[in-house]
C-alpha atoms as a PDB file:
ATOM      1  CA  UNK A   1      29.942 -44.874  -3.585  1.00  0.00           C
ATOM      2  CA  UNK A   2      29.284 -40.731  -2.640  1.00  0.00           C
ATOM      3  CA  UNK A   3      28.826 -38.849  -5.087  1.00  0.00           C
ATOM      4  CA  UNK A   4      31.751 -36.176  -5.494  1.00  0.00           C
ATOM      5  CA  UNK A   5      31.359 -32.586  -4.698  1.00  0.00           C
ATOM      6  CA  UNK A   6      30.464 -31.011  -8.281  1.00  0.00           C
ATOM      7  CA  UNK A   7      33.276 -27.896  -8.222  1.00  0.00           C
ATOM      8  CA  UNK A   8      31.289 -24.413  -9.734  1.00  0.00           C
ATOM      9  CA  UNK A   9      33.183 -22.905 -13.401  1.00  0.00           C
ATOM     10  CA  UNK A  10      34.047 -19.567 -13.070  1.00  0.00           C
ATOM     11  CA  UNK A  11      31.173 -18.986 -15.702  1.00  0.00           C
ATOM     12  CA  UNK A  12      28.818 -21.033 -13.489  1.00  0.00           C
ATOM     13  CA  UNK A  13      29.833 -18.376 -10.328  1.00  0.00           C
ATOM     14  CA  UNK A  14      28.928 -15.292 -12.452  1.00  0.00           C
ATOM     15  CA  UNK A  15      25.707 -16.875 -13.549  1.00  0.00           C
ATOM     16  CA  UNK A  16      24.455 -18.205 -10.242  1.00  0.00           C
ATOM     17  CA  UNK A  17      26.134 -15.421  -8.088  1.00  0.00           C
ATOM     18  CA  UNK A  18      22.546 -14.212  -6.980  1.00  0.00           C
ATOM     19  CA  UNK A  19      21.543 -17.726  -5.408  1.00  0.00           C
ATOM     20  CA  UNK A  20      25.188 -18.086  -4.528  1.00  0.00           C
ATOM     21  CA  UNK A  21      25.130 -14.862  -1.978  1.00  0.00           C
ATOM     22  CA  UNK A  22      21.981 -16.384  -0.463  1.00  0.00           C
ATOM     23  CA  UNK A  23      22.577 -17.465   2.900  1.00  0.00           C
ATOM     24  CA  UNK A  24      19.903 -20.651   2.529  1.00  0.00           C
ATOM     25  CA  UNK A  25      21.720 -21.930  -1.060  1.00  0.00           C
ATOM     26  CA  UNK A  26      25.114 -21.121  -1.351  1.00  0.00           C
ATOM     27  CA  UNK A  27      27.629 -22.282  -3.424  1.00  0.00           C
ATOM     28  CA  UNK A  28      26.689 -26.085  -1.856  1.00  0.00           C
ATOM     29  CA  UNK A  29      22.472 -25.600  -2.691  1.00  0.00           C
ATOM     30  CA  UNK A  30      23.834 -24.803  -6.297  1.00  0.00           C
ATOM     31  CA  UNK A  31      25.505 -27.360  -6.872  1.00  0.00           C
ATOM     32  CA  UNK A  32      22.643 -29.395  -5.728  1.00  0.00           C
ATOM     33  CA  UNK A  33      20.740 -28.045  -8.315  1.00  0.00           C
ATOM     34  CA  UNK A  34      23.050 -28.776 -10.645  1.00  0.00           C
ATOM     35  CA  UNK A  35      22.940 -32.384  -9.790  1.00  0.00           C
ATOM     36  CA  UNK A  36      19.554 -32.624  -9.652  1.00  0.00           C
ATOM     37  CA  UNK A  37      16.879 -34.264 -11.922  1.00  0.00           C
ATOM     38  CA  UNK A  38      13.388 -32.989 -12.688  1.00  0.00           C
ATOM     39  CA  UNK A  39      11.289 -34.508 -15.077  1.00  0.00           C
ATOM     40  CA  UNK A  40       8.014 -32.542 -16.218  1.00  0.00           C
ATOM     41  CA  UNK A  41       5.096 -33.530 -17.502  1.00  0.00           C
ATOM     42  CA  UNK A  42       3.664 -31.473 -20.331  1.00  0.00           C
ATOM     43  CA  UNK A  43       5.598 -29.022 -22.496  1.00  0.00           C
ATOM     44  CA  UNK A  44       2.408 -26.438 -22.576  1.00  0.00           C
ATOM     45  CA  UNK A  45       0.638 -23.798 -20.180  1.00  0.00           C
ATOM     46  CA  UNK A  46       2.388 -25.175 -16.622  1.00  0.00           C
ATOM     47  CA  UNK A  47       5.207 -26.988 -18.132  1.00  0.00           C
ATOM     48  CA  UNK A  48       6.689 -23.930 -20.031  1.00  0.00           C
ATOM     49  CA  UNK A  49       6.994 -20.979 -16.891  1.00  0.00           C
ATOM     50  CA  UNK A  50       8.327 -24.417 -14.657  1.00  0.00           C
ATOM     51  CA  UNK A  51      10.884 -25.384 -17.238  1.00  0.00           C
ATOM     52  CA  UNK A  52      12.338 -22.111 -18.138  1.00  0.00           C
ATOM     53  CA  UNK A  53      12.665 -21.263 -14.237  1.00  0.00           C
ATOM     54  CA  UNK A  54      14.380 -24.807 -13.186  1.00  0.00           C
ATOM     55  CA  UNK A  55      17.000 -24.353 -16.090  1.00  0.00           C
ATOM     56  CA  UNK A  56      17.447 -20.632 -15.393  1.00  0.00           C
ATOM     57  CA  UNK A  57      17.861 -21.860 -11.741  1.00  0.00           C
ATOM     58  CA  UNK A  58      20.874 -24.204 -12.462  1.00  0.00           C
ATOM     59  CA  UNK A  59      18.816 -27.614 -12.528  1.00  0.00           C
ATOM     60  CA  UNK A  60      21.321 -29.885 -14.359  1.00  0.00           C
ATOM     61  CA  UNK A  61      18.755 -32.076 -16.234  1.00  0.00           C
ATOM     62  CA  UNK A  62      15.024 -31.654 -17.250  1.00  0.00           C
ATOM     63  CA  UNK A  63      13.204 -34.157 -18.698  1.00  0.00           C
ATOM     64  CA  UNK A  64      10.155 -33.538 -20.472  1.00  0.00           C
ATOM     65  CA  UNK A  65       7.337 -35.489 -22.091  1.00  0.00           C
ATOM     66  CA  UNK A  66       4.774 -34.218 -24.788  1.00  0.00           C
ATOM     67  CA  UNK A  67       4.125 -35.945 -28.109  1.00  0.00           C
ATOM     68  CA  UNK A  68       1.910 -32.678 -29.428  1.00  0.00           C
ATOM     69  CA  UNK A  69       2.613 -30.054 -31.992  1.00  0.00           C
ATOM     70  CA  UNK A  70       3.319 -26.435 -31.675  1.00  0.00           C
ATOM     71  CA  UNK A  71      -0.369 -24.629 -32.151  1.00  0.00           C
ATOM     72  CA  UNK A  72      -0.827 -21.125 -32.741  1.00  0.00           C
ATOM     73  CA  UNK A  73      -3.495 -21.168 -30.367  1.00  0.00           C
ATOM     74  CA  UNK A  74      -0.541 -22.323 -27.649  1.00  0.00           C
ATOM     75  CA  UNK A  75       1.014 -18.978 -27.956  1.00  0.00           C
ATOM     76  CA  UNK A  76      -1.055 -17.221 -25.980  1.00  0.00           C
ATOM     77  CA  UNK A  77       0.142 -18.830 -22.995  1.00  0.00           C
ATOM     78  CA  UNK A  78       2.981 -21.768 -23.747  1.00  0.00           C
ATOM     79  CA  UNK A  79       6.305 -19.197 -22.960  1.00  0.00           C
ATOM     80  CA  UNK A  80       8.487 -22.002 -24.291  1.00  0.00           C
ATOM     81  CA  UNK A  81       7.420 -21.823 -27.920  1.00  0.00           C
ATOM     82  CA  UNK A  82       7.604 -18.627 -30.675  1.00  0.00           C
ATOM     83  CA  UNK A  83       5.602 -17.719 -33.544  1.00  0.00           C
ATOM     84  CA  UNK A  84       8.195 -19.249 -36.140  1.00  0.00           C
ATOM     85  CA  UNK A  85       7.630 -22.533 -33.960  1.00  0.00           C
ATOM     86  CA  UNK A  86       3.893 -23.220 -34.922  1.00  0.00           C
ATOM     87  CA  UNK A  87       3.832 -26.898 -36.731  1.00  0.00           C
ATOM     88  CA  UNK A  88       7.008 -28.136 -35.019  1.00  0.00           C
ATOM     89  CA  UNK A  89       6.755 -30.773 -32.362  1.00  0.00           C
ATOM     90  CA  UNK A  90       6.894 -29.436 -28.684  1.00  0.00           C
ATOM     91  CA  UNK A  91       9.845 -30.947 -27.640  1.00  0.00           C
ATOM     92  CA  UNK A  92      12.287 -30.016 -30.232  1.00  0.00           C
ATOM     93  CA  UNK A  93      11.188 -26.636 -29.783  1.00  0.00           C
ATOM     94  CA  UNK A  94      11.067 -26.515 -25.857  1.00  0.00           C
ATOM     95  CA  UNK A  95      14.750 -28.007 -26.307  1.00  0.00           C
ATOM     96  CA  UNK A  96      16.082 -25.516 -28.129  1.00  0.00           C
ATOM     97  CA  UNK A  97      14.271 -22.603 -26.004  1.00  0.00           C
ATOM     98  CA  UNK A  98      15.566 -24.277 -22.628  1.00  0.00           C
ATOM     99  CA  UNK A  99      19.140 -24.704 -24.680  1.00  0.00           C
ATOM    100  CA  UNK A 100      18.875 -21.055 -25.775  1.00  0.00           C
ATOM    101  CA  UNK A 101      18.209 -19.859 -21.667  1.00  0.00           C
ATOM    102  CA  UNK A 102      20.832 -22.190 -20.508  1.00  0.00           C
ATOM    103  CA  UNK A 103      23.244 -24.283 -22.635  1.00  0.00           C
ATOM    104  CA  UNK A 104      24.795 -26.349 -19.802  1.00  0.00           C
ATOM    105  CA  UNK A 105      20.955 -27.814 -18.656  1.00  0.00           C
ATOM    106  CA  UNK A 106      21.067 -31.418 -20.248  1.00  0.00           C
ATOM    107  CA  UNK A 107      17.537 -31.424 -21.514  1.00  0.00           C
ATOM    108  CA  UNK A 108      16.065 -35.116 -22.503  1.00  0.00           C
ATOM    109  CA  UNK A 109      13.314 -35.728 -24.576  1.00  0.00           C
ATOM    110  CA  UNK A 110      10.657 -38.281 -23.994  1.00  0.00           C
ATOM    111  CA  UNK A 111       8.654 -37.785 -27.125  1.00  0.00           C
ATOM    112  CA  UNK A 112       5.489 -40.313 -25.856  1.00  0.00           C
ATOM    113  CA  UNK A 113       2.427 -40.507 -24.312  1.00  0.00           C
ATOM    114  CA  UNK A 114       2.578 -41.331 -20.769  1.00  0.00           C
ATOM    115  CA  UNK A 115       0.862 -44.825 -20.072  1.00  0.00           C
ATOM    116  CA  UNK A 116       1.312 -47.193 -17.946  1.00  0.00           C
ATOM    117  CA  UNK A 117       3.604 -49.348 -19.999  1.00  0.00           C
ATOM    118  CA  UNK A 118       5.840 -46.752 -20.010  1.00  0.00           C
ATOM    119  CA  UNK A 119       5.589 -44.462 -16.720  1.00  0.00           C
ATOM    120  CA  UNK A 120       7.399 -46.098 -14.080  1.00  0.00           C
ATOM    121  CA  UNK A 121      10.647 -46.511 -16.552  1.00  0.00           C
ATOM    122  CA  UNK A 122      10.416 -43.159 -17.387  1.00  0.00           C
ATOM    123  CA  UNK A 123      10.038 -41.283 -14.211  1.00  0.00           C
ATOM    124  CA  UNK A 124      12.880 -43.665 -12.287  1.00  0.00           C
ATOM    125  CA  UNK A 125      15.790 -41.821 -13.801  1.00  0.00           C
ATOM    126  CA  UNK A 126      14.210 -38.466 -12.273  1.00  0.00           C
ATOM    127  CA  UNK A 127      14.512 -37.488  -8.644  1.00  0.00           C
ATOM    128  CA  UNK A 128      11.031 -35.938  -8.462  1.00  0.00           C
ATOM    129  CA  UNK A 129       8.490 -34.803 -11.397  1.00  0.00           C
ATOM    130  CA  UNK A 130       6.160 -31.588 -11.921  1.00  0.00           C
ATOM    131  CA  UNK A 131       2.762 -32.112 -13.216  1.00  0.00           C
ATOM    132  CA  UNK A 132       1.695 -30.079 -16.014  1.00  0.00           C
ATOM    133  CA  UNK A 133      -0.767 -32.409 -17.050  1.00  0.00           C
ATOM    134  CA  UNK A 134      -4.394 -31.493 -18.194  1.00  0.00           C
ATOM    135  CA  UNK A 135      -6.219 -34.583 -18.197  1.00  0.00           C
ATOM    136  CA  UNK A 136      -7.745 -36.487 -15.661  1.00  0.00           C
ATOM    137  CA  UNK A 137      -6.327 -39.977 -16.809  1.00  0.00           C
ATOM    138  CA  UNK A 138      -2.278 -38.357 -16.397  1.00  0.00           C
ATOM    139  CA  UNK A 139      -3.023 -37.207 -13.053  1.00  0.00           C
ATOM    140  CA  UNK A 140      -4.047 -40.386 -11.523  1.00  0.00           C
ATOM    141  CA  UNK A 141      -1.311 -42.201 -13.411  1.00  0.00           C
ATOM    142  CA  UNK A 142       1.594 -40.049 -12.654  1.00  0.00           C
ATOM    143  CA  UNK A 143       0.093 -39.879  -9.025  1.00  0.00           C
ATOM    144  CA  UNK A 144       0.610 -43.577  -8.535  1.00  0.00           C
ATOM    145  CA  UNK A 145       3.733 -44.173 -10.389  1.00  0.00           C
ATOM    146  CA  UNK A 146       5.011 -41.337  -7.971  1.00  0.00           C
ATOM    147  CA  UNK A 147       3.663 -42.939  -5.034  1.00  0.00           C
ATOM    148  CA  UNK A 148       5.018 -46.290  -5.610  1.00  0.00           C
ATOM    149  CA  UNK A 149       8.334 -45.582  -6.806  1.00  0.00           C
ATOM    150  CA  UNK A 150       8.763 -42.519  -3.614  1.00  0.00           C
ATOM    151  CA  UNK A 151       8.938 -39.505  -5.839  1.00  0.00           C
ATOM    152  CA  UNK A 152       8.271 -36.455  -4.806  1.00  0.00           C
ATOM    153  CA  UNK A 153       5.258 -34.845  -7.085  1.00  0.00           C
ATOM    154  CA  UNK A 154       4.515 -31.302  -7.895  1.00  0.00           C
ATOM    155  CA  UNK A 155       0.942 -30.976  -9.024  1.00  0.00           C
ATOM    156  CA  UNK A 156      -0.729 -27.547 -10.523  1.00  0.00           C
ATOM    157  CA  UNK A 157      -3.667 -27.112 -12.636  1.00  0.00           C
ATOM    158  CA  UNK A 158      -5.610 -23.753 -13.946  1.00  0.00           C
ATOM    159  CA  UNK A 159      -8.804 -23.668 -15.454  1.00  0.00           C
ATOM    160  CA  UNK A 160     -10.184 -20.048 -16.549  1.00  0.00           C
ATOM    161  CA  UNK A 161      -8.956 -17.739 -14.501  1.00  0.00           C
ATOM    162  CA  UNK A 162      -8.482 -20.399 -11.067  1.00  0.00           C
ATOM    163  CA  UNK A 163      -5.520 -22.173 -10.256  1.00  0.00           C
ATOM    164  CA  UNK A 164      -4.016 -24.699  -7.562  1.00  0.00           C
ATOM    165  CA  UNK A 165      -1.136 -26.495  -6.606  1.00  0.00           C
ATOM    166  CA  UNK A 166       0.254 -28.817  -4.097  1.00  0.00           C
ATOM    167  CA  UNK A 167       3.138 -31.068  -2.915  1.00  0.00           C
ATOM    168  CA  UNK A 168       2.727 -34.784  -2.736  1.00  0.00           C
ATOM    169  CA  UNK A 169       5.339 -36.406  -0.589  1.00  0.00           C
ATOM    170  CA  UNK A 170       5.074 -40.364  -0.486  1.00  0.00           C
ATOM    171  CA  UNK A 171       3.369 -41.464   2.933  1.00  0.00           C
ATOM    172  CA  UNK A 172       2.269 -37.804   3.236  1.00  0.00           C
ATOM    173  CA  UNK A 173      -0.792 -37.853   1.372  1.00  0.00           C
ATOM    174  CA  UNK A 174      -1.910 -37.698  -2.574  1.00  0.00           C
ATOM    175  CA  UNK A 175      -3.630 -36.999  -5.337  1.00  0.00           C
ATOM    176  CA  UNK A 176      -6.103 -39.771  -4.502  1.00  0.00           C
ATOM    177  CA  UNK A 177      -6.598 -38.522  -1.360  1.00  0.00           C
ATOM    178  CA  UNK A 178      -7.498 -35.568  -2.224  1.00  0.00           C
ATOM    179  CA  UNK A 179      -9.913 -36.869  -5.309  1.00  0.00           C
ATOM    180  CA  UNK A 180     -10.736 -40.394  -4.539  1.00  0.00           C
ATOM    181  CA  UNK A 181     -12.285 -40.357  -7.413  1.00  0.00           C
ATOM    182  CA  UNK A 182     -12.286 -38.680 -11.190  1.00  0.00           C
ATOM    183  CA  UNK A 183     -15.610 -36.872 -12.052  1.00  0.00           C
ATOM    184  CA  UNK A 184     -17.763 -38.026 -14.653  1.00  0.00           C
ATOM    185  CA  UNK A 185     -16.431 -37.598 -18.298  1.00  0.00           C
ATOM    186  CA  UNK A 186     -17.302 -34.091 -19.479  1.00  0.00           C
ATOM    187  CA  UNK A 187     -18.595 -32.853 -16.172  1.00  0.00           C
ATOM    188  CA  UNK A 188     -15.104 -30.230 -15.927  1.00  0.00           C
ATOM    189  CA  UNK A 189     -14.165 -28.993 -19.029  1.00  0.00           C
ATOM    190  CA  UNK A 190     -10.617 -28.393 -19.791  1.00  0.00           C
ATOM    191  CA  UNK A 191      -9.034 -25.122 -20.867  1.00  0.00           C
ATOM    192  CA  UNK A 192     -10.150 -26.141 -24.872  1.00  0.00           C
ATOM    193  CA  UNK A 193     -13.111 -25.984 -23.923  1.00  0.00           C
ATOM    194  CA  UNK A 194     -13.545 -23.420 -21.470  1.00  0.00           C
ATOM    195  CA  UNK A 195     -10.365 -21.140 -21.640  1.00  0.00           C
ATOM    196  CA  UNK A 196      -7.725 -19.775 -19.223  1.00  0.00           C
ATOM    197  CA  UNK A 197      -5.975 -16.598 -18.687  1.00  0.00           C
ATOM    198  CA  UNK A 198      -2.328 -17.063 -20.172  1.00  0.00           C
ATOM    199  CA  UNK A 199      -0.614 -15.356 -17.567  1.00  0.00           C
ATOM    200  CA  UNK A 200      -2.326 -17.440 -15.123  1.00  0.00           C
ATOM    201  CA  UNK A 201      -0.175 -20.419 -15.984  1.00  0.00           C
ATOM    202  CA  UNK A 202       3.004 -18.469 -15.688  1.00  0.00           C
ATOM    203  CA  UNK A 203       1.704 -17.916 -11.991  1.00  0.00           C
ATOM    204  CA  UNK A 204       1.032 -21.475 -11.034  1.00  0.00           C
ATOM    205  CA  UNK A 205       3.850 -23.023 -13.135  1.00  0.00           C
ATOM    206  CA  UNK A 206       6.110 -20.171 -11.070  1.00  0.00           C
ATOM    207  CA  UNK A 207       5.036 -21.465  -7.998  1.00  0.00           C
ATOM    208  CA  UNK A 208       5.674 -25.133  -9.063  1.00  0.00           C
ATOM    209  CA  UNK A 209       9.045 -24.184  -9.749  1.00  0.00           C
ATOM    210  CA  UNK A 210       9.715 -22.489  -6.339  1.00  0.00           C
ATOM    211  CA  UNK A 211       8.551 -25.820  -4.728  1.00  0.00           C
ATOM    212  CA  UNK A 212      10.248 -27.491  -6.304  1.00  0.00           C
ATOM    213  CA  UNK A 213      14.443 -25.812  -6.152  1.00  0.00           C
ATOM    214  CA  UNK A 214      12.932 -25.478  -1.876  1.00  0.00           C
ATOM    215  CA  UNK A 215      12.145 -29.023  -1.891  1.00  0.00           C
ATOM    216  CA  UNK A 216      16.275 -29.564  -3.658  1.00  0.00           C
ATOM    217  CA  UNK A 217      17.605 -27.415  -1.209  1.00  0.00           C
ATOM    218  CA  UNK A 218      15.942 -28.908   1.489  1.00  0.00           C
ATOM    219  CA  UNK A 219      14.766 -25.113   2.780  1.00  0.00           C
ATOM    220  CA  UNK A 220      11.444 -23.075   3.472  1.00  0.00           C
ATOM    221  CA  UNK A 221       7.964 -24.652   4.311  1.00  0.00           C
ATOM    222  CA  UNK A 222       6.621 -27.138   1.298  1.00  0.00           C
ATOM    223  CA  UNK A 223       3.525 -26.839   0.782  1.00  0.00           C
ATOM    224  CA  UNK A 224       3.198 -30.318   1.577  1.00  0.00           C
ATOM    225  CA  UNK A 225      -0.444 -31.174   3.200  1.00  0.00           C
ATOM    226  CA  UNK A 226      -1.965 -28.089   1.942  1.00  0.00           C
ATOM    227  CA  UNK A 227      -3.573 -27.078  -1.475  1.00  0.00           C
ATOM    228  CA  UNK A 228      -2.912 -23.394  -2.351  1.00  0.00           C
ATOM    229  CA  UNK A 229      -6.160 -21.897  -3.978  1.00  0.00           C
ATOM    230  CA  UNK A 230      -5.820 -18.945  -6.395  1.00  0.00           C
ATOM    231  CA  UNK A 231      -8.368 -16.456  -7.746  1.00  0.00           C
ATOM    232  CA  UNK A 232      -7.094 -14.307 -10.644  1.00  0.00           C
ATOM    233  CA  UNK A 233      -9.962 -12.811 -10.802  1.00  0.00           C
ATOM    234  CA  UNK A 234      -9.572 -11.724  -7.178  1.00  0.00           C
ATOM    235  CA  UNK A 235      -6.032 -11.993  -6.774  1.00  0.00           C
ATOM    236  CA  UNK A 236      -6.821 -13.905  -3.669  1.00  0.00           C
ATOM    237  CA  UNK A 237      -5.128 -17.016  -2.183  1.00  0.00           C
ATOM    238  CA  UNK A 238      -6.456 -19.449   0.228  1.00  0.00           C
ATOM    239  CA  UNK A 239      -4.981 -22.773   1.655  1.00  0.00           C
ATOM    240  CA  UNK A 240      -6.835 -25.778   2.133  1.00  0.00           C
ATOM    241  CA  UNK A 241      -5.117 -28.267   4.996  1.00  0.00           C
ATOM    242  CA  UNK A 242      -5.015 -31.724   2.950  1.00  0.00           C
ATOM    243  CA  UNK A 243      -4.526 -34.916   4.982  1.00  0.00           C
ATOM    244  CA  UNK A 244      -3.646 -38.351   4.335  1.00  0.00           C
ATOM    245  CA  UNK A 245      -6.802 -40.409   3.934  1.00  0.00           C
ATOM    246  CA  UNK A 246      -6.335 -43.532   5.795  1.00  0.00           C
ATOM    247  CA  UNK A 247      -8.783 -45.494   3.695  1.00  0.00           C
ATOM    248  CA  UNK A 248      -6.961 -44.405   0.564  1.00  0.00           C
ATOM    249  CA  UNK A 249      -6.745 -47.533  -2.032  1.00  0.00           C
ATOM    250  CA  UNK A 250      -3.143 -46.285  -3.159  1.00  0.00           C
ATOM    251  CA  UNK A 251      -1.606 -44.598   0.109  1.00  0.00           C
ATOM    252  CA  UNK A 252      -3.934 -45.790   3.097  1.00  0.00           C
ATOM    253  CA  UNK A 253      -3.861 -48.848   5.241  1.00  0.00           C
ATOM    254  CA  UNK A 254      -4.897 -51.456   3.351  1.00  0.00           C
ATOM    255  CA  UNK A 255      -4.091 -50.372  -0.150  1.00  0.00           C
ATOM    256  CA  UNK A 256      -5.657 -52.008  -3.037  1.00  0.00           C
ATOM    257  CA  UNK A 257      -4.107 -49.963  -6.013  1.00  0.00           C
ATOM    258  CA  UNK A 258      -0.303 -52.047  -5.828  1.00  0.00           C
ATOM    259  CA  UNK A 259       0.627 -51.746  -9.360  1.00  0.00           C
ATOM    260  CA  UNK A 260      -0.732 -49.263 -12.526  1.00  0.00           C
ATOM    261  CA  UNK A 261      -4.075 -49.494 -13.817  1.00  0.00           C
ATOM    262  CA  UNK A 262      -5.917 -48.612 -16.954  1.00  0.00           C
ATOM    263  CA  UNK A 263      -6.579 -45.128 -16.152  1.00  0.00           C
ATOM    264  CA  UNK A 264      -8.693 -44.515 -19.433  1.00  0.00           C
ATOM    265  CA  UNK A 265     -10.952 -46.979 -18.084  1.00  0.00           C
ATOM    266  CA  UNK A 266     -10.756 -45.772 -14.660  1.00  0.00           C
ATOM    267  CA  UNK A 267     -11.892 -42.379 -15.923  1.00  0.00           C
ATOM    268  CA  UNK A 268     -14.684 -43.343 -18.086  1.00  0.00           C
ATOM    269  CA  UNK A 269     -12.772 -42.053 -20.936  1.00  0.00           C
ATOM    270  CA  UNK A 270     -12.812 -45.537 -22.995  1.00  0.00           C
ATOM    271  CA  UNK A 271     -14.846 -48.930 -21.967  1.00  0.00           C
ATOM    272  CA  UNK A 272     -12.786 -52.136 -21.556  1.00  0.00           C
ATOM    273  CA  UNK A 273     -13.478 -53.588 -25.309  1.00  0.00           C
ATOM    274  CA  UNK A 274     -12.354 -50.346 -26.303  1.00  0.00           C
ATOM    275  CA  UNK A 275      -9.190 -49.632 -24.316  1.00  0.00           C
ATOM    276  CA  UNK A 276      -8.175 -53.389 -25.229  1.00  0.00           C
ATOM    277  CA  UNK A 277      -7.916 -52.645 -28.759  1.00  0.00           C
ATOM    278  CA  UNK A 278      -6.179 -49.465 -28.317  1.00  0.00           C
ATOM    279  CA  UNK A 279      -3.418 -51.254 -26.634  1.00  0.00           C
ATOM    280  CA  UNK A 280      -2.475 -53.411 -29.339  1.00  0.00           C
END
């Protein structure tokens, strides 16, 4: 059965009116937004500028999922989280900060670690999901969950003062194509370790959010086979044309990744014995 038109409140007019005078959304691209369903990954650095823009935007539910605590070393950079939130868990405070932008965004809380027990459940009630993961053994996980259940995924990442992002469309490429494989544990450091400009992640996660409302309202040109390099330092950008890698073991001819793996062990993050007592 269609789903029926969603009809605009005369509050939701006044507080759309500047997407609804744009010839390429209109009052029928809002409404889109409003029925559509996001779910990011990561309530921190990307998560926060991506969130904040999708429910200012009209998005009518965000998911999120983080299981971590409000640090005062988060506030240099996580927009989504205050001073008087330090000690609370992410989530409850992203909730209320989304709530406080927009009261009519249904927010939902998945309060968990992302494994593979738990990934393809989660991201099948979303239409597409927005990385703002910052480990190796998330990316390659929420890349093949996305692949294999045909979800659009938004990936970003910033280390220091790069940054990068892309758009992986099912049969168009992804993240494995692009990395076959992760690098050696402790051979890239992460932004604990080495830092990151704090505005930097409200430029990437910015730009995550713009791909994603153009990729609701079916408008613009995705960036879709092509990895946009940025250089704060420079405040230069650079494309790099990605292609799908025919002898890819998730997205290529003869696939050999079907179903999801241990990606802890795939990353060299925790040997077998190990990751089998984890799981229990």
């Amino acid at each position: 059965m269609a789903q029926q038109p969603l009809a605009l409140t005369p509050s939701q007019v006044q507080r759309y009116s500047r997407h609804i005078i744009m010839g390429d959304v209109g009052s029928k691209g809002q409404r889109a937004l409003l029925q559509s369903k996001v779910l990011i990954l990561g309530a921190g650095g990307l998560g926060s500028p991506s969130a904040v823009y999708l429910a200012l935007a009209g998005v009518g539910t965000i998911g999120l999922v983080d299981f971590d605590v409000v640090d005062l070393s988060n506030l240099q950079r996580q927009i989504l989280h205050h001073t008087a939130d330090v000690g609370r868990p992410k989530l409850q405070s992203a909730f209320d900060n989304i709530k406080a932008y927009n009261p009519d965004t249904n927010v939902v809380l998945h309060e968990v670690r992302l494994e593979s027990h738990n990934a393809m459940e989660i991201i099948s009630q979303y239409d597409m999901v927005v990385n703002g993961a910052d480990n190796f053994a998330t990316r390659y996980l929420v890349n093949d969950a996305c692949y294999l259940l045909n979800k659009p995924l938004i990936d970003g990442s910033i280390l220091i003062f790069d940054g990068q992002t892309t758009v992986f469309i099912p049969g168009q490429g992804c993240y494995r194509c692009l990395f076959p494989s992760p690098p050696p544990p402790g051979m890239v450091p992460n932004c604990a370790e080495a830092g990151v400009l704090g505005a930097l992640t409200g430029l990437v996660g910015s730009i995550q959010a713009t791909e994603t409302l153009k990729h609701i309202l079916g408008i613009g040109e995705s960036l879709t086979s092509r990895l946009l390099l940025i250089d704060a330092l420079s405040m230069s950008f650079r494309e790099v044309k990605l292609k799908r890698n025919p002898n890819c073991p998730l997205c290529g001819e003869n696939p050999t990744v079907t179903e999801l793996i241990d990606y802890e062990i795939f990353c060299g993050i925790a040997a077998p014995e190990e990751a089998a007592v984890a799981s229990d």
